[in-house]
C-alpha atoms as a PDB file:
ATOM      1  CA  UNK A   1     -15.162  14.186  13.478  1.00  0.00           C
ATOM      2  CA  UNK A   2     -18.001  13.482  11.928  1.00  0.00           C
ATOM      3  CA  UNK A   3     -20.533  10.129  12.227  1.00  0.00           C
ATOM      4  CA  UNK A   4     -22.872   8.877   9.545  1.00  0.00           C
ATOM      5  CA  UNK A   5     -26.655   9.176  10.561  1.00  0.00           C
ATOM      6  CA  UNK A   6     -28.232   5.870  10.651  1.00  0.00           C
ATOM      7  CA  UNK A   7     -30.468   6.824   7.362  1.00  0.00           C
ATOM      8  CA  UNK A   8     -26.773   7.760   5.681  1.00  0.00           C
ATOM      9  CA  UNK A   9     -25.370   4.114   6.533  1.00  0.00           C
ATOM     10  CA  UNK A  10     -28.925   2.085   5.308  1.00  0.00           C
ATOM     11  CA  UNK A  11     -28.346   4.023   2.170  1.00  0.00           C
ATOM     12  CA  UNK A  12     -24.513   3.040   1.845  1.00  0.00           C
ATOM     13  CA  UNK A  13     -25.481  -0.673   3.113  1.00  0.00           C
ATOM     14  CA  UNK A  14     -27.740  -0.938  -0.029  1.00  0.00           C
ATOM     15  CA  UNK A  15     -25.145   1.179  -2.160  1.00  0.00           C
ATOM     16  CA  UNK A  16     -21.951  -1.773  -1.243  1.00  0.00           C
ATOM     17  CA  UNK A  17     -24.675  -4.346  -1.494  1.00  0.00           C
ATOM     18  CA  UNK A  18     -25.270  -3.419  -5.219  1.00  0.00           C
ATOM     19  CA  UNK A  19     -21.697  -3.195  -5.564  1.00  0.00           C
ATOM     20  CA  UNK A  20     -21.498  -7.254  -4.466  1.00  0.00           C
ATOM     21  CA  UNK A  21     -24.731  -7.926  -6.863  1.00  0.00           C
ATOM     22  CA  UNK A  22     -22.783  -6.384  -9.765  1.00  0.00           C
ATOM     23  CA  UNK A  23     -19.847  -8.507  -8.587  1.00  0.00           C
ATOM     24  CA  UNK A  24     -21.323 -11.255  -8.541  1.00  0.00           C
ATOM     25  CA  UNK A  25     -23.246 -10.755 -12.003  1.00  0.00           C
ATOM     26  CA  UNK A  26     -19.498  -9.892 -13.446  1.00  0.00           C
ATOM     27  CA  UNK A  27     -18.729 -13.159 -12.244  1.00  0.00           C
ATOM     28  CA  UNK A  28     -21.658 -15.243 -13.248  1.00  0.00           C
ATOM     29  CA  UNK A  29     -21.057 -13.891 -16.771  1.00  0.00           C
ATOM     30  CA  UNK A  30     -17.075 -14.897 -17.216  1.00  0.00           C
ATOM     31  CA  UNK A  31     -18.057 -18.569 -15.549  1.00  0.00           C
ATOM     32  CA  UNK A  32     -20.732 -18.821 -18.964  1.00  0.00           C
ATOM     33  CA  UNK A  33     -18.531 -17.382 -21.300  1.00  0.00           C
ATOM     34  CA  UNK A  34     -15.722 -19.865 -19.795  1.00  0.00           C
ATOM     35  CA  UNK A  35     -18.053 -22.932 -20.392  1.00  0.00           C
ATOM     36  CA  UNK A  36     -19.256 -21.692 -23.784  1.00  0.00           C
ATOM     37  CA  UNK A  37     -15.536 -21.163 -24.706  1.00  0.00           C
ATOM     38  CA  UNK A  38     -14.355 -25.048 -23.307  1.00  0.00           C
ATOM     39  CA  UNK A  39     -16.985 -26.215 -25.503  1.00  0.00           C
ATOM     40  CA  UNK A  40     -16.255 -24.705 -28.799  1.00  0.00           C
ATOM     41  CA  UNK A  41     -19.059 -22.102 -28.938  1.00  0.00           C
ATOM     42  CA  UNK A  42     -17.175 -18.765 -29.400  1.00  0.00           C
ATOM     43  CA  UNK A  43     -19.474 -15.407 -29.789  1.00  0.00           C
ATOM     44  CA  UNK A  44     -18.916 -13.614 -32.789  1.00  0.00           C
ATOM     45  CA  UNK A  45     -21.121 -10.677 -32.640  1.00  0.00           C
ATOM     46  CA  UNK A  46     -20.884  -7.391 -32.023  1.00  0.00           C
ATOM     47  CA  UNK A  47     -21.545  -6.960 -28.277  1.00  0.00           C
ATOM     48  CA  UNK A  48     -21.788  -9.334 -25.479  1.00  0.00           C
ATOM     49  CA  UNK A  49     -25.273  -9.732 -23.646  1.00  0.00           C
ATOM     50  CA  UNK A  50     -27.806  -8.132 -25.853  1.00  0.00           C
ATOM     51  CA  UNK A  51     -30.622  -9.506 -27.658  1.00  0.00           C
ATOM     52  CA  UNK A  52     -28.633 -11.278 -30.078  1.00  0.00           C
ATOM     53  CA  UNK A  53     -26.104 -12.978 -27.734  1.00  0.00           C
ATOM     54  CA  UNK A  54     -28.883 -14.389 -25.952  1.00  0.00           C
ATOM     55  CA  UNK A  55     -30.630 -15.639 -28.733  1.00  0.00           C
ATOM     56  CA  UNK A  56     -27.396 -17.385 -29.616  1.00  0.00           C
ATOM     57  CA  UNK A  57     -27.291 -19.058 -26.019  1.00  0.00           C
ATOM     58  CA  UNK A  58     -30.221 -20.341 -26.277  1.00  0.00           C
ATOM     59  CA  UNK A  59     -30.348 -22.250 -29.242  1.00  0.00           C
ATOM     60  CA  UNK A  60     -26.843 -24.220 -28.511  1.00  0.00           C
ATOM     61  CA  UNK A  61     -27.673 -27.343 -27.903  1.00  0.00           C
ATOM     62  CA  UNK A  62     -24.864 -29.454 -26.145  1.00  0.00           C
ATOM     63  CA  UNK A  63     -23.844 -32.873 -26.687  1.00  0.00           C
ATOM     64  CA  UNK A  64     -25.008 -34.403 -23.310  1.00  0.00           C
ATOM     65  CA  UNK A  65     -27.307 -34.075 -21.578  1.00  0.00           C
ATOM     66  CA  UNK A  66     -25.069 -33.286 -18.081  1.00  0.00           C
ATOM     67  CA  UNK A  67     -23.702 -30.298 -20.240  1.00  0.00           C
ATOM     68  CA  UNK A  68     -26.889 -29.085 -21.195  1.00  0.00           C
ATOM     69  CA  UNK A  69     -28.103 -28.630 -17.626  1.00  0.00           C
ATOM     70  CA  UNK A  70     -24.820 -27.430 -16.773  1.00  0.00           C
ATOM     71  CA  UNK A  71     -25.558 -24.347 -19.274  1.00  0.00           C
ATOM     72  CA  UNK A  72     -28.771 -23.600 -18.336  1.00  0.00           C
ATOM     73  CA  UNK A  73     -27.611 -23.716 -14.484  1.00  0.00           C
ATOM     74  CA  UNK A  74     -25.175 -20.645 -15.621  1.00  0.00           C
ATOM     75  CA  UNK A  75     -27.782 -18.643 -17.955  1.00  0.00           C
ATOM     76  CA  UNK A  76     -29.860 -19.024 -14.616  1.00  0.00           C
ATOM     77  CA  UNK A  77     -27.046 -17.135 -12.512  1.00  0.00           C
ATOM     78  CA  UNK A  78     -26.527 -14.597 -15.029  1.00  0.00           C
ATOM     79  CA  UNK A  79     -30.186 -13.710 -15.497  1.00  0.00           C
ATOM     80  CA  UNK A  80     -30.632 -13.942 -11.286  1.00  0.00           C
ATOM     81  CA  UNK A  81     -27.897 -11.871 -11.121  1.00  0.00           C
ATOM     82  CA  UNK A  82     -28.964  -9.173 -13.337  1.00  0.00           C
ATOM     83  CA  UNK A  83     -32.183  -9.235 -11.911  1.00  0.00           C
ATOM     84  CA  UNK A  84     -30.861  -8.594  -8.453  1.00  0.00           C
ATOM     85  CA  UNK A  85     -28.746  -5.781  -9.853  1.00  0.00           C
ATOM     86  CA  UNK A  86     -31.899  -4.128 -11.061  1.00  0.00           C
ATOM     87  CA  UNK A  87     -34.218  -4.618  -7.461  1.00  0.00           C
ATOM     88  CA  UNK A  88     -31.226  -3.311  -5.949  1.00  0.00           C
ATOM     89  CA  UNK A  89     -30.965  -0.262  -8.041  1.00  0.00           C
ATOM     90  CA  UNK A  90     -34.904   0.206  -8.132  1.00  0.00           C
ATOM     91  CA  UNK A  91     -34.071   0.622  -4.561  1.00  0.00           C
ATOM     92  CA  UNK A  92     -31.921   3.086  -4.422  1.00  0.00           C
ATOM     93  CA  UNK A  93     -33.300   5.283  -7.095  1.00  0.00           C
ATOM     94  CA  UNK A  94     -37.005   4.797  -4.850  1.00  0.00           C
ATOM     95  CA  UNK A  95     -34.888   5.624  -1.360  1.00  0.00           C
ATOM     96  CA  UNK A  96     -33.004   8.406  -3.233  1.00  0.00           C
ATOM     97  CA  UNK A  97     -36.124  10.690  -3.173  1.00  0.00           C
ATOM     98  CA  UNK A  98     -37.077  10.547   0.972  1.00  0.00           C
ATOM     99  CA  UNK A  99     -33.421  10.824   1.402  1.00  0.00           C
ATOM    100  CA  UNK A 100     -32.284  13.792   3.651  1.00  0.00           C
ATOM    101  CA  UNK A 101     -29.131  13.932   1.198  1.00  0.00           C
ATOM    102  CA  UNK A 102     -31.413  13.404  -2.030  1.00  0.00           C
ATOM    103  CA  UNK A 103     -30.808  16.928  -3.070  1.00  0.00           C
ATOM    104  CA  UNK A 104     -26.998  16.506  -3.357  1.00  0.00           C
ATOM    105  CA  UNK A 105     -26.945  13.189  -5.335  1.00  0.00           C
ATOM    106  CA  UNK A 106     -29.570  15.276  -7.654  1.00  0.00           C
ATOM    107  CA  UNK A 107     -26.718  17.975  -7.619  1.00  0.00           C
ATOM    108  CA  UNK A 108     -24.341  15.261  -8.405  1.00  0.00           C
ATOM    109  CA  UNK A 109     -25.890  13.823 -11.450  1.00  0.00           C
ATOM    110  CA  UNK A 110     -25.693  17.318 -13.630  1.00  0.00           C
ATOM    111  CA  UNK A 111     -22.234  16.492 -14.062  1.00  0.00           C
ATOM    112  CA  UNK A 112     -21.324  14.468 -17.231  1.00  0.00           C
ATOM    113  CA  UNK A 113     -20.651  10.344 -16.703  1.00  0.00           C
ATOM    114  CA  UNK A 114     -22.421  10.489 -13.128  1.00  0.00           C
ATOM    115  CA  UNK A 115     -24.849   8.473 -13.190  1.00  0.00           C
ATOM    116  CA  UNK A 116     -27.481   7.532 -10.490  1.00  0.00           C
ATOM    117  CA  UNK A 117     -25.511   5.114  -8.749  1.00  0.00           C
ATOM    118  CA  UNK A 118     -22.662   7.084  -9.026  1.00  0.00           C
ATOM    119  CA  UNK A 119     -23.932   9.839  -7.235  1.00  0.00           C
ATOM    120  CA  UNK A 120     -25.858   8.179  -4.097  1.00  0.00           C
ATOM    121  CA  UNK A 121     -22.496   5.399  -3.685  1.00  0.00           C
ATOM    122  CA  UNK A 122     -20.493   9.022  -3.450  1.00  0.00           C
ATOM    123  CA  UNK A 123     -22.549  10.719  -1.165  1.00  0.00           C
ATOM    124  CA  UNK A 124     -23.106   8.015   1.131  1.00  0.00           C
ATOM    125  CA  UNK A 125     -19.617   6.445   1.349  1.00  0.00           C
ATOM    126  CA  UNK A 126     -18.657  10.604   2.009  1.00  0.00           C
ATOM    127  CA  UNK A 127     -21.399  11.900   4.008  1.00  0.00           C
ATOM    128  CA  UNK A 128     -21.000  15.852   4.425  1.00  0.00           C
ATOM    129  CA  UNK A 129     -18.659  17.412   2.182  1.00  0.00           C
ATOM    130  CA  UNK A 130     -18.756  20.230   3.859  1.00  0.00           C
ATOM    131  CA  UNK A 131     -16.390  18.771   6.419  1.00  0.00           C
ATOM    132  CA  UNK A 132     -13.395  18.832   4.020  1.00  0.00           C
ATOM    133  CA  UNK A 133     -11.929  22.534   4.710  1.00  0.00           C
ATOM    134  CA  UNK A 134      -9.432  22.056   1.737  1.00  0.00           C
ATOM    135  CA  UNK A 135      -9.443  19.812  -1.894  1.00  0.00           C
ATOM    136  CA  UNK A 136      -6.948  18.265  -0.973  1.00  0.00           C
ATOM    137  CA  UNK A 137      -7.865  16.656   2.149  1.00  0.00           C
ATOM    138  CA  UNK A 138     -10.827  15.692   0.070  1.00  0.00           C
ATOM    139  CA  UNK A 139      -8.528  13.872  -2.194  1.00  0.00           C
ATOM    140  CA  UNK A 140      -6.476  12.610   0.813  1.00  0.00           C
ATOM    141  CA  UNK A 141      -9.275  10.549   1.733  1.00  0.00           C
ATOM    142  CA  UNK A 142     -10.301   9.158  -1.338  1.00  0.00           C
ATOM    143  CA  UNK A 143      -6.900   8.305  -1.789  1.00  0.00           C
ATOM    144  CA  UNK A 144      -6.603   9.929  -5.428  1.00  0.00           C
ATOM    145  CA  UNK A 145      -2.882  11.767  -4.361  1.00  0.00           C
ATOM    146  CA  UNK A 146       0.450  10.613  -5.643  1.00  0.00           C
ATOM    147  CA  UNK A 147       2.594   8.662  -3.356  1.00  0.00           C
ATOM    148  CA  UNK A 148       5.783   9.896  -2.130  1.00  0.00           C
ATOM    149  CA  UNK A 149       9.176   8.694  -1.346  1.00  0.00           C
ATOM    150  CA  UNK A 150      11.649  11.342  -0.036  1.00  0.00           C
ATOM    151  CA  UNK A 151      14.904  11.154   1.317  1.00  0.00           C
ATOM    152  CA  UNK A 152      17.153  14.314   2.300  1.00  0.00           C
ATOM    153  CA  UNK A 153      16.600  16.334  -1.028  1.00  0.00           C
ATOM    154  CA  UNK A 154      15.819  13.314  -3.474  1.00  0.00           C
ATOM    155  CA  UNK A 155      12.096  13.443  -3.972  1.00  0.00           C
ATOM    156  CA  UNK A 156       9.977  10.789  -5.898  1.00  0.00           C
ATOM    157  CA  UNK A 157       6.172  10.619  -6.956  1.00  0.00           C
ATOM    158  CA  UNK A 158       4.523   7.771  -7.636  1.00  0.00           C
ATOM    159  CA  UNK A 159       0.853   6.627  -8.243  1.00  0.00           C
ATOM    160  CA  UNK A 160      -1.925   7.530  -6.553  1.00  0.00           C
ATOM    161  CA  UNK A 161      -1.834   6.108  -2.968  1.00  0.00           C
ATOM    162  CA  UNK A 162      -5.003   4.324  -2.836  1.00  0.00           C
ATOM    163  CA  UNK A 163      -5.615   4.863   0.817  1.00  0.00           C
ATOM    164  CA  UNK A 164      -8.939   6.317   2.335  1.00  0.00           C
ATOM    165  CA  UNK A 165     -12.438   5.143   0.985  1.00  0.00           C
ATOM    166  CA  UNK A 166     -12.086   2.594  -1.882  1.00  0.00           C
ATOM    167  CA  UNK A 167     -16.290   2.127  -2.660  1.00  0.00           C
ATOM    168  CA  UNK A 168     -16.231   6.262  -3.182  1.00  0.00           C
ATOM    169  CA  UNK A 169     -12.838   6.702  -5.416  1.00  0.00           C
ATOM    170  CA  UNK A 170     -13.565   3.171  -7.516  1.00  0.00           C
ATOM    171  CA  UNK A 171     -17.259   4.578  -8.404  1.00  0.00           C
ATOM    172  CA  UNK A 172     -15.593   8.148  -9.104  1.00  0.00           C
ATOM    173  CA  UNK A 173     -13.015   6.379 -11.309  1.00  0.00           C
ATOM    174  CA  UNK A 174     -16.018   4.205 -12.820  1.00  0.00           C
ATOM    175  CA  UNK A 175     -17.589   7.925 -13.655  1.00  0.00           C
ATOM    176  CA  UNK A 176     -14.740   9.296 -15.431  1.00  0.00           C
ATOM    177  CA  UNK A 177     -14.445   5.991 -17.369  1.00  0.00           C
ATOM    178  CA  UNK A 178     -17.850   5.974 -18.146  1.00  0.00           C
ATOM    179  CA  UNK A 179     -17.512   9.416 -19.698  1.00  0.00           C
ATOM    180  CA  UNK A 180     -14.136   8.797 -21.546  1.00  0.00           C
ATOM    181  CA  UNK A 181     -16.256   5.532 -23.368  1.00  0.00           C
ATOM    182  CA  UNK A 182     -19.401   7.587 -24.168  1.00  0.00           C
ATOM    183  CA  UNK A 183     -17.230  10.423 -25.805  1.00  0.00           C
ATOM    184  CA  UNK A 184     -15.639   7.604 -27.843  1.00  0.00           C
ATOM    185  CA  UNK A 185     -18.469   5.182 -28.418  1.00  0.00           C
ATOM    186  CA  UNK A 186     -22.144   7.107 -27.346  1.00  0.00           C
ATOM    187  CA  UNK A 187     -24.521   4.610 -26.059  1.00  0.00           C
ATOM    188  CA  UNK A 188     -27.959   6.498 -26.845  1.00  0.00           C
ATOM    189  CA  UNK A 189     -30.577   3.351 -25.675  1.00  0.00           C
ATOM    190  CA  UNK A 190     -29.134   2.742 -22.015  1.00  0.00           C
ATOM    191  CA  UNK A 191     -30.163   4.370 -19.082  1.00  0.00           C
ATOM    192  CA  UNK A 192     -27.327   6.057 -17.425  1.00  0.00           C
ATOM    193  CA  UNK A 193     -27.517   3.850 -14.127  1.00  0.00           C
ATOM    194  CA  UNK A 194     -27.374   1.131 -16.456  1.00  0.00           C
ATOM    195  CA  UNK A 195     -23.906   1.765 -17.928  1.00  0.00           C
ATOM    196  CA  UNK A 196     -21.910   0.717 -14.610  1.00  0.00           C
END
């Protein structure tokens, strides 16, 4: 059996309460686009939330005034949310370093598409790896195995169960997607805990 050392659940703590700020940011973002959108401003550029689609924001100008407050009440969330994203992962990547597991997220990150975040949110939602005697009671737990429906000699698979720890297997599906879209489209000027 094995229990989580307090310093092991502060880290994961600040690790799930990224994972909220990013939620939250996610959703701050579709509530602007969704007001831009009922008002007949549509984005036509090339990506969403750089330089240029912020420029764009903020020279609408709306027809009323209670609209106009309205849209600067969402740019406010968005930008509050990204900054809270960032604090949270200047945190980590400053904890990261005194950490007794510091070594193995460090480990972690030589792989291609894990990223910072990837590898502390791993290693604190799994703890010791070393406890896992076999891959595929490793797997088990993260729920990544194919479901199964027997009966007498009929055998079915199905998808991946999605038991065990969800924070660890969406952040290790986050990393492989993250690694599918750089070999397709490289992003060269963001940092890699930046991408998820």
């Amino acid at each position: 059996m094995y229990a989580p050392r307090c310093e092991d659940e502060a880290i994961r703590d600040l690790c799930r309460a990224r994972e909220d700020a990013k939620r939250a940011e996610r959703k701050a973002r579709q509530q602007l686009n969704a007001f831009l959108l009922r008002n007949g401003f549509r984005y036509t550029g090339r990506s969403r939330w750089s330089l240029a689609h912020w420029r764009r924001i903020s020279d609408i100008k709306m027809a009323h005034t209670a609209q106009q407050f309205t849209l600067q009440e969402y740019v406010d969330a968005v930008r509050s949310g990204t900054e809270r994203v960032e604090r949270i992962t200047n945190q980590i990547r400053e904890l990261v370093c005194e950490w007794r597991l510091g070594p193995v997220v460090e480990a972690l990150q030589a792989l291609r598409g894990v990223s910072l975040v990837v590898a502390v949110t791993v290693v604190a939602e799994l703890g010791d790896l070393t406890r896992f005697d076999h891959p595929s009671k490793f797997m088990a737990y993260l729920g990544l195995i194919p479901s199964e429906h027997s009966s007498g000699e009929n055998t079915k698979r199905g998808g991946i169960t999605k038991t065990g720890n969800g924070h660890a297997r969406r952040m290790l599906t986050e990393a492989a997607y993250s690694l599918w879209e750089d070999a397709i489209n490289p992003q060269t000027d963001l940092p890699d805990e930046l991408r998820l």
